[in-house]
Protein backbone atom coordinates (compact mmCIF):
# COMPACT_ATOMS: atom_id res chain seq x y z
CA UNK A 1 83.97 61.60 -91.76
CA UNK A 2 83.18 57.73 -92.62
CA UNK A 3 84.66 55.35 -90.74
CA UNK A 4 84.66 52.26 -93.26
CA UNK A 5 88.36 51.68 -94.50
CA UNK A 6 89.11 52.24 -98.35
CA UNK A 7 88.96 48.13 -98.80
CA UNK A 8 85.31 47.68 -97.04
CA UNK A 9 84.06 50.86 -99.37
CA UNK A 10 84.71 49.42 -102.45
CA UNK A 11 83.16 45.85 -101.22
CA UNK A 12 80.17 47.65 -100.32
CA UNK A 13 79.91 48.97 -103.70
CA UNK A 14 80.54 46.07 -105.74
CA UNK A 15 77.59 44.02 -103.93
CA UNK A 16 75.29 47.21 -104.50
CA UNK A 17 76.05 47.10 -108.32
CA UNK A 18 75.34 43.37 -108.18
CA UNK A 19 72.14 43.91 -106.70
CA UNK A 20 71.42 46.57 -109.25
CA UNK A 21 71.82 44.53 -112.21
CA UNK A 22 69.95 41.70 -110.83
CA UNK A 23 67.01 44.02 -110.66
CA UNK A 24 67.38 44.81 -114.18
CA UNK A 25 68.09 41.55 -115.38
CA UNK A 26 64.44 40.57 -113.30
CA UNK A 27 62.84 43.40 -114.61
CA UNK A 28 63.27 42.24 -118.32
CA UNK A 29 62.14 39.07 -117.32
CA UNK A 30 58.92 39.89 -116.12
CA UNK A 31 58.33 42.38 -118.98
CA UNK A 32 59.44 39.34 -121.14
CA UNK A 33 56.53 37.39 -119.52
CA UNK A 34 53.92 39.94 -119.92
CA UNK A 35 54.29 40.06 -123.08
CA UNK A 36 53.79 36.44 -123.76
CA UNK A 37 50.99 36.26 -121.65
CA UNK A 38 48.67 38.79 -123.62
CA UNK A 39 49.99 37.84 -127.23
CA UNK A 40 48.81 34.41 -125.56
CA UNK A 41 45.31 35.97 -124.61
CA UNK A 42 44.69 37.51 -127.46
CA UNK A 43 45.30 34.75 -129.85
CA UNK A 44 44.46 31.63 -127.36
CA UNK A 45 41.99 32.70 -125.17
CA UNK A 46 40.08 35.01 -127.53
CA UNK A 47 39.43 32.17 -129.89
CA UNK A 48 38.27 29.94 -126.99
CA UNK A 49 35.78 32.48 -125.77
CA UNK A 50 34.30 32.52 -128.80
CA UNK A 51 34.07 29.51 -129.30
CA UNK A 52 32.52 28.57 -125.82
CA UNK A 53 30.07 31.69 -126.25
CA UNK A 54 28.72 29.77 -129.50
CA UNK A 55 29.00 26.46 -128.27
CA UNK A 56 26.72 27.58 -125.18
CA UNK A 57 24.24 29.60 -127.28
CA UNK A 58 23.72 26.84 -129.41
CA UNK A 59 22.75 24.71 -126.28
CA UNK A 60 19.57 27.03 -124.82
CA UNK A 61 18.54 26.81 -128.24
CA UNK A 62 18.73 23.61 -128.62
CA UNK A 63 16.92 22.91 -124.61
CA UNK A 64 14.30 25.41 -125.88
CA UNK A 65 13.49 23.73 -128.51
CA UNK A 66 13.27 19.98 -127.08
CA UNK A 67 11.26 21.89 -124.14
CA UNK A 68 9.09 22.99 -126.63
CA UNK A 69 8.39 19.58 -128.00
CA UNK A 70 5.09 17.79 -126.68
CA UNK A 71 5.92 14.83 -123.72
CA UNK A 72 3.42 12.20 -122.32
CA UNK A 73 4.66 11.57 -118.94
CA UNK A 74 3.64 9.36 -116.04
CA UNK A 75 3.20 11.63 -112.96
CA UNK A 76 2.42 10.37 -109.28
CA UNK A 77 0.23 11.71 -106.86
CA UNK A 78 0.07 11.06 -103.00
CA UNK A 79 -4.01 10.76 -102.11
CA UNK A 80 -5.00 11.02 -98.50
CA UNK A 81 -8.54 9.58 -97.10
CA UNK A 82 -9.88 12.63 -94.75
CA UNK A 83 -12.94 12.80 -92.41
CA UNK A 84 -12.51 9.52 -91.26
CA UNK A 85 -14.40 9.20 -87.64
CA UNK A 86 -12.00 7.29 -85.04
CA UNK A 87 -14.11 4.03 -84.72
CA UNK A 88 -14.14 3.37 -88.54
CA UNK A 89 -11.88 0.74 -89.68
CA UNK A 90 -11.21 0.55 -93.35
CA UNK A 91 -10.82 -2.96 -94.37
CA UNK A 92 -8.75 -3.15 -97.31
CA UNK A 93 -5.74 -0.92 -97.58
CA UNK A 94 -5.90 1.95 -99.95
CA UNK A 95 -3.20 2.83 -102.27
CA UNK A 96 -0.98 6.15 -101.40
CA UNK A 97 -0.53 7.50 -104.53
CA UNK A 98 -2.17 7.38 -108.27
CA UNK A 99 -0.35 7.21 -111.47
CA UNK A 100 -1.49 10.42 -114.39
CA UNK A 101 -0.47 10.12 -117.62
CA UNK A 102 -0.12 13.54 -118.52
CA UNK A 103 0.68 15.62 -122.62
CA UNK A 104 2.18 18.75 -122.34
CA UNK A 105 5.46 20.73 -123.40
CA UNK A 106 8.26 20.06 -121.99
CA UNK A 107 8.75 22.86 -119.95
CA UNK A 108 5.95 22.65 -118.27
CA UNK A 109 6.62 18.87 -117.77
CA UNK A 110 9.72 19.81 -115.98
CA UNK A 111 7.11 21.86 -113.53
CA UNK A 112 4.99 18.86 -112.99
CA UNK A 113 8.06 16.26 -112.66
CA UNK A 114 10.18 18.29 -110.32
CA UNK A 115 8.68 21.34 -109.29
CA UNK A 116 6.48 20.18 -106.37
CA UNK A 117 3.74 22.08 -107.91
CA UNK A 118 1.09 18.81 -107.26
CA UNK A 119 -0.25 18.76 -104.15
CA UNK A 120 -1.83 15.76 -102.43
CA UNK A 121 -5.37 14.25 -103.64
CA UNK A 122 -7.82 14.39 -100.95
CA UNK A 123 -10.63 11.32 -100.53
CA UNK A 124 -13.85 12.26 -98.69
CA UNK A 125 -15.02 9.34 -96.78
CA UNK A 126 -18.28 11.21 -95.92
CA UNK A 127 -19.00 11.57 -99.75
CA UNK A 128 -18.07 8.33 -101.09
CA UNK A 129 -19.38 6.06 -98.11
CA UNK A 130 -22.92 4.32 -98.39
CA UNK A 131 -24.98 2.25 -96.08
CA UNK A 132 -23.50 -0.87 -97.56
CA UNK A 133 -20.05 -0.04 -95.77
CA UNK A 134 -18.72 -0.04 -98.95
CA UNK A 135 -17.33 3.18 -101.25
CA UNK A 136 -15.87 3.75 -104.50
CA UNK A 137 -13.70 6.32 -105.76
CA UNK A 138 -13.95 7.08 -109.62
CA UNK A 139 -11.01 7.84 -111.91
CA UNK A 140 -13.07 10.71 -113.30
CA UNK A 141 -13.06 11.98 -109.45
CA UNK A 142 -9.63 12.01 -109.57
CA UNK A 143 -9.23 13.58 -112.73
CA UNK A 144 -11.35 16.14 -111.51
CA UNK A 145 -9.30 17.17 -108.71
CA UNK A 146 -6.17 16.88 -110.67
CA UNK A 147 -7.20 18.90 -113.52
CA UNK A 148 -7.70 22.22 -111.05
CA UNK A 149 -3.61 21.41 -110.25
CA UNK A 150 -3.09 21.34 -114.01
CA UNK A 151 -2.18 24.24 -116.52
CA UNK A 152 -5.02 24.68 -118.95
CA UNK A 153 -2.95 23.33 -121.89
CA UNK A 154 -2.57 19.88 -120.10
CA UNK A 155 -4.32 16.89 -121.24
CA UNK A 156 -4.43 13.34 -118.48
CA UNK A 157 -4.29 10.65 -121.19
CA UNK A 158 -4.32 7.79 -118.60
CA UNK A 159 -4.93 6.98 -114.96
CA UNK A 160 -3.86 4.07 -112.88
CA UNK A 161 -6.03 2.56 -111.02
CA UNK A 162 -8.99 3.56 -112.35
CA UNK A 163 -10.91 2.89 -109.40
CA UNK A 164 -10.59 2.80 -105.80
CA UNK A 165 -13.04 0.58 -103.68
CA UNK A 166 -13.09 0.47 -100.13
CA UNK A 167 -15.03 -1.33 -97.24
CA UNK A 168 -15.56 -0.41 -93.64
CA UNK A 169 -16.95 -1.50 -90.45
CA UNK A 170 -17.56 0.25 -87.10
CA UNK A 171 -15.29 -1.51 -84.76
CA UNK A 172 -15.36 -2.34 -81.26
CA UNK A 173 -12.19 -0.50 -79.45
CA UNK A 174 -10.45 -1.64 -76.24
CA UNK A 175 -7.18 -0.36 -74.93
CA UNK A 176 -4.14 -2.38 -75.26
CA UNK A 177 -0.51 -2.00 -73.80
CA UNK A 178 2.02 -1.15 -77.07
CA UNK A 179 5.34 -3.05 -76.80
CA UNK A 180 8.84 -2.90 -78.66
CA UNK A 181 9.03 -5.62 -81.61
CA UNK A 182 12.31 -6.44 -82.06
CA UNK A 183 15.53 -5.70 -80.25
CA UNK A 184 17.89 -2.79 -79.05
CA UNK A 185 21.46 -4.05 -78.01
CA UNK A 186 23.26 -1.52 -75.71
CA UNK A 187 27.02 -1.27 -76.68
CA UNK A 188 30.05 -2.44 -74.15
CA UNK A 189 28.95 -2.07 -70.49
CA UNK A 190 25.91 -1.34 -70.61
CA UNK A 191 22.44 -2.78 -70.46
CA UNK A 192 18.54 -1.91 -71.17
CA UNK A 193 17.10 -1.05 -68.03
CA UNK A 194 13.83 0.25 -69.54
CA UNK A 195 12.08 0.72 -72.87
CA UNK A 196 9.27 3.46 -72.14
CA UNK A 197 6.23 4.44 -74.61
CA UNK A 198 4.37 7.70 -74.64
CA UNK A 199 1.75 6.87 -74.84
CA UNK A 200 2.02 3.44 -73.13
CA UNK A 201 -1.15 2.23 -74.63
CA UNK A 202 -3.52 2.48 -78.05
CA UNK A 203 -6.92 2.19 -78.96
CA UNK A 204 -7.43 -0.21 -81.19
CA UNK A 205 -10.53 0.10 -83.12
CA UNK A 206 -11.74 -3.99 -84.89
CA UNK A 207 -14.73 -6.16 -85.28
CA UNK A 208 -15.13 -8.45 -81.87
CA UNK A 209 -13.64 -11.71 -83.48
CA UNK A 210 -11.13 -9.72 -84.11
CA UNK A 211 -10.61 -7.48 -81.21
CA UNK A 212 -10.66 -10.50 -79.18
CA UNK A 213 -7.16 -11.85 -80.66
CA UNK A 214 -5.77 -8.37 -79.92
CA UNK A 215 -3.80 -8.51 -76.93
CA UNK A 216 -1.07 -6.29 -77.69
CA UNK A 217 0.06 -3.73 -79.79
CA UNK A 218 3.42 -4.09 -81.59
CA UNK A 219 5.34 -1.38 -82.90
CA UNK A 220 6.96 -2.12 -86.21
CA UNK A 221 9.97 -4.41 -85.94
CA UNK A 222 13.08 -2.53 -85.01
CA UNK A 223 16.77 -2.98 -85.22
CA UNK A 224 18.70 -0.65 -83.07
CA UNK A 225 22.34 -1.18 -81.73
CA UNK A 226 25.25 0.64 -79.70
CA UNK A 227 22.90 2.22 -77.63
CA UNK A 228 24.58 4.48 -74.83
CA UNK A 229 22.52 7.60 -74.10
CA UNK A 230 18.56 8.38 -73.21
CA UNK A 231 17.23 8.23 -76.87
CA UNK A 232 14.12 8.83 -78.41
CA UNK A 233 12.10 8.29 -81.49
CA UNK A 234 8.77 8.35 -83.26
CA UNK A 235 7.84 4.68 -84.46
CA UNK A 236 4.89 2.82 -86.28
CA UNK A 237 2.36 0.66 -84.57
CA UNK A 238 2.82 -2.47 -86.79
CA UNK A 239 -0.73 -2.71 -88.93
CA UNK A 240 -3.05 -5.32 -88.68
CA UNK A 241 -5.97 -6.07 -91.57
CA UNK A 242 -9.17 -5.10 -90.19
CA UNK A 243 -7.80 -3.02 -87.27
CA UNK A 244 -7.22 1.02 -86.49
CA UNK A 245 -4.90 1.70 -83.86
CA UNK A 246 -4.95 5.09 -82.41
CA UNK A 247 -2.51 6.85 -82.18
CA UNK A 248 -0.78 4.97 -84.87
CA UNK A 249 2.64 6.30 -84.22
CA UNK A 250 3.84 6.54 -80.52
CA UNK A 251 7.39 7.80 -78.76
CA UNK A 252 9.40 5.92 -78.07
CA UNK A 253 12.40 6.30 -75.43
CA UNK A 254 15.62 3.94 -74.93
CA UNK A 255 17.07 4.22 -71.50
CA UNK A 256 20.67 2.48 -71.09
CA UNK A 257 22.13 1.94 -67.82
CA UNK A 258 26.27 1.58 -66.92
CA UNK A 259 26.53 -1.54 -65.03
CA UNK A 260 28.53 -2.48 -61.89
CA UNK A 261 29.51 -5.25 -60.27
CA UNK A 262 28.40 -5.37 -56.52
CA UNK A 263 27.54 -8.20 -53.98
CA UNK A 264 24.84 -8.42 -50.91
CA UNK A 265 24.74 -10.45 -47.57
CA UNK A 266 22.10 -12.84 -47.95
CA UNK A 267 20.50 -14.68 -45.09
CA UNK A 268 19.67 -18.45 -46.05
CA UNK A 269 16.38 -19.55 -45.16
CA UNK A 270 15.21 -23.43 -44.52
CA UNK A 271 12.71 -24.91 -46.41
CA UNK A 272 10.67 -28.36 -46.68
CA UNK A 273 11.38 -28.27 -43.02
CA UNK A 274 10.10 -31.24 -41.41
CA UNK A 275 7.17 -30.11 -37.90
CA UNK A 276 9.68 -30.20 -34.71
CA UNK A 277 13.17 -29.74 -36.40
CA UNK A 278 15.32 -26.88 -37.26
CA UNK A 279 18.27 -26.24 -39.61
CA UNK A 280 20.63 -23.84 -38.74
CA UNK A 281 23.76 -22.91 -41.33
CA UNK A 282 27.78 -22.06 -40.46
CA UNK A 283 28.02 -19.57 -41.67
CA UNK A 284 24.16 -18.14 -41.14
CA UNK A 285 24.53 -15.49 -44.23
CA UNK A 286 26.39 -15.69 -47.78
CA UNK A 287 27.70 -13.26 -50.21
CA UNK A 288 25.67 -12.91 -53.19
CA UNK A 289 27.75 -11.09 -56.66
CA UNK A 290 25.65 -9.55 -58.80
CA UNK A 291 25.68 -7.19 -61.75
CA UNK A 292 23.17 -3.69 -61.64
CA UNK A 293 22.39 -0.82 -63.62
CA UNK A 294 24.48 2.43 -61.59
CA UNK A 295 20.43 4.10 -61.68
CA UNK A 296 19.11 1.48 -60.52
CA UNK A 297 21.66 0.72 -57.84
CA UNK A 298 20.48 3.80 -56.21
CA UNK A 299 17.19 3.00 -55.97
CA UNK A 300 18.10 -0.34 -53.85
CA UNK A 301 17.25 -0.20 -50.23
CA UNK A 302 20.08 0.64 -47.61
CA UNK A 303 20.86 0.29 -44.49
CA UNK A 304 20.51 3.93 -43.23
CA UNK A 305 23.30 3.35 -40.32
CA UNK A 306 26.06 1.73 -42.48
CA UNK A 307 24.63 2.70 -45.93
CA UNK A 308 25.24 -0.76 -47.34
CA UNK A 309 22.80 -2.79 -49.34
CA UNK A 310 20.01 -4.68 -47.76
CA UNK A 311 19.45 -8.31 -48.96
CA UNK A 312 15.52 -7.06 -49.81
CA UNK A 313 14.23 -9.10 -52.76
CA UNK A 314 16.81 -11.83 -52.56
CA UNK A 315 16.19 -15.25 -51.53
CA UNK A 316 18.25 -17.48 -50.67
CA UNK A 317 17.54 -21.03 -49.55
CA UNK A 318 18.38 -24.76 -48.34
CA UNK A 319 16.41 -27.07 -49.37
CA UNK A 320 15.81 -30.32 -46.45
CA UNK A 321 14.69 -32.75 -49.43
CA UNK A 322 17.73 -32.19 -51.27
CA UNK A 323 20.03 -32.66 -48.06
CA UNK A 324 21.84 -36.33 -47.79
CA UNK A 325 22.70 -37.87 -44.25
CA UNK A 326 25.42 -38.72 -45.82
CA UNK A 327 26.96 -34.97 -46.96
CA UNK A 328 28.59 -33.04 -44.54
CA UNK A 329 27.70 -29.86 -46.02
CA UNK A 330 24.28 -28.94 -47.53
CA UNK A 331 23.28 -27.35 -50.94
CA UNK A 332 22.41 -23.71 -51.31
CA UNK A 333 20.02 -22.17 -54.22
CA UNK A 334 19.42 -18.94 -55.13
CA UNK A 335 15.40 -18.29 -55.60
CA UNK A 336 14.62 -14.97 -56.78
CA UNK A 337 16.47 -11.36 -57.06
CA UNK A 338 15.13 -8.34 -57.55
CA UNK A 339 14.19 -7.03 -61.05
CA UNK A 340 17.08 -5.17 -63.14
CA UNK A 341 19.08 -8.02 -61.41
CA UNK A 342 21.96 -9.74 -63.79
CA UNK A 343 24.50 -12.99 -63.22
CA UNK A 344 23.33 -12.88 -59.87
CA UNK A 345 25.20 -16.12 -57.97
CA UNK A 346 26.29 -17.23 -54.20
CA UNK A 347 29.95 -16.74 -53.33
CA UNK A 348 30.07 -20.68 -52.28
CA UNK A 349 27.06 -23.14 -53.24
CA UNK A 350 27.40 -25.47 -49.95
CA UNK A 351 27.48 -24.57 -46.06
CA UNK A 352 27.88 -26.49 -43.34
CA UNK A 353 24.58 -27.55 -41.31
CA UNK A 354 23.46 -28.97 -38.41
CA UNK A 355 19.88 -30.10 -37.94
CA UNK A 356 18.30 -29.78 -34.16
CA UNK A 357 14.99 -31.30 -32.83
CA UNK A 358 13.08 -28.72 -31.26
């Protein structure tokens, strides 16, 4: 037997009828919409496929046809000197690439223009050097070497240059140290402790007027900011007319450093003493603040007791010249810190002194 009262029945079944005619009423709806969306198809839709099917036909023949059609087209091509021995210098600087007209269809234009399919000329120094230290390289060379690249249906119509010439000598070398041209700024709190090069010297290949003026070897000029981790990099040895640098391109590696402020007792030294007297200082040692790299503030000698820093590479003195009988306290300068040393300063720039005879 149920146990819903007469009242809650009939509820029940009023909300189930509702329910059931919603359902129906959706039901039409969405048959409602079906059919509107493929009477839409079929008249909209089919019309538009057509019309794109046509519209896209007629476009490959019309690219067929203009690829068909014969193009002149300029065309460059990288050219590369080979066989060079290491104490040749070549004088003038030879052009990296030459210019081809070139006739053909289109299509095969398209291969030439975009495909990659030309590879690099090469330049034999051996076959085009004479005793003169001179060499020329003809256009019809060129064309030569092109033309086996070339479909047989291609025709080069123009070449630019026309010639290459080149001189030589066989240079002198010496070894020279390669250095950073330019700058690197660290970012924020931090600072360049080192700029190394691998490897950290070229030969460098010149007549001996030339080779003489050669001190250094400069990579090209960099630019290079917001520098906060060990970085490296491939760069250029800047070129010089008349000169061959081996290797021409060298590593490069950036090493930033944190820094940190820290300070060092410093014992003051006398100097310009007159024979027989003495000066002594109150107090005997000063503070010295500086600013360090956190690498290479572990590579600063300690004290291996108390662990703290030792004054080693500091100097700091009192000069007698500069000392008046009249001042009651003496000047003190600081004379030299140790490399990868920054804003290095006393804590107080005058002492009291007292000058003894011996």
């Amino acid at each position: 037997m149920s146990s819903l009262t007469q009242p809650h029945r009939c509820k029940t079944d009023r909300l189930l009828l509702k329910s059931a005619k919603q359902t129906v009423g959706m039901s039409a709806v969405l048959k409602f919409l079906t059919i509107i969306r493929k009477f839409l198809f079929k008249m909209v839709n089919k019309e538009f496929l057509i019309f794109f099917f046509f519209l896209a036909l007629s476009g490959v023949f019309w690219l067929l046809m203009a690829l068909n059609e014969t193009y002149e087209k300029e065309v460059s091509v990288e050219m590369r000197m080979v066989n060079v021995p290491k104490n040749v210098v070549i004088v003038n600087e030879l052009p990296s690439t030459a210019r081809f007209t070139i006739r053909d269809k289109g299509f095969i234009m398209m291969g030439y223009l975009y495909g990659n399919i030309l590879r690099p000329l090469t330049i034999d120094f051996n076959t085009y050097a004479n005793a003169k230290r001179e060499g020329s390289v003809s256009g019809a060379d060129l064309q030569k070497q092109l033309y086996l690249q070339l479909y047989k249906s291609s025709k080069i119509t123009a070449i630019k240059p026309e010639k290459i010439d080149f001189s030589y000598n066989f240079g002198q070398n010496k070894k020279v140290p390669a250095k950073l041209l330019g700058y690197v700024i660290p970012s924020n709190g931090y600072y360049m402790s080192r700029v190394k090069f691998d490897p950290d010297s070229v030969t460098v290949y010149a007549s001996k007027k030339l080779l003489d003026s050669i001190k250094t070897a400069y990579t090209v000029r960099q630019h290079i900011a917001n520098v906060t981790d060990t970085t490296s990099m491939m760069v250029s040895i800047r070129k010089i007319q008349g000169a061959k640098f081996v290797p021409s391109n060298i590593k490069m590696t950036l090493y930033p450093d944190v820094l940190t402020e820290e300070s060092v007792e410093v014992p003051i030294e006398a100097v310009n003493m007159p024979d027989g007297y003495v000066l002594r200082t109150f107090p005997l040692k000063v503070k010295v603040k500086f600013v360090v790299g956190a690498n290479k503030l572990k590579s600063m000698p300690k004290n291996i007791e108390t662990k703290t820093l030792l004054p080693t590479g500091f100097k700091l003195v009192a000069d007698y010249n500069n000392i008046s009988n009249k001042e009651e306290k003496c000047k003190i300068y600081l004379r030299s810190v140790p490399n990868g040393i920054r804003n290095a300063r006393p804590e107080v720039s005058e002492v009291d002194y007292l000058i003894e005879q011996r």
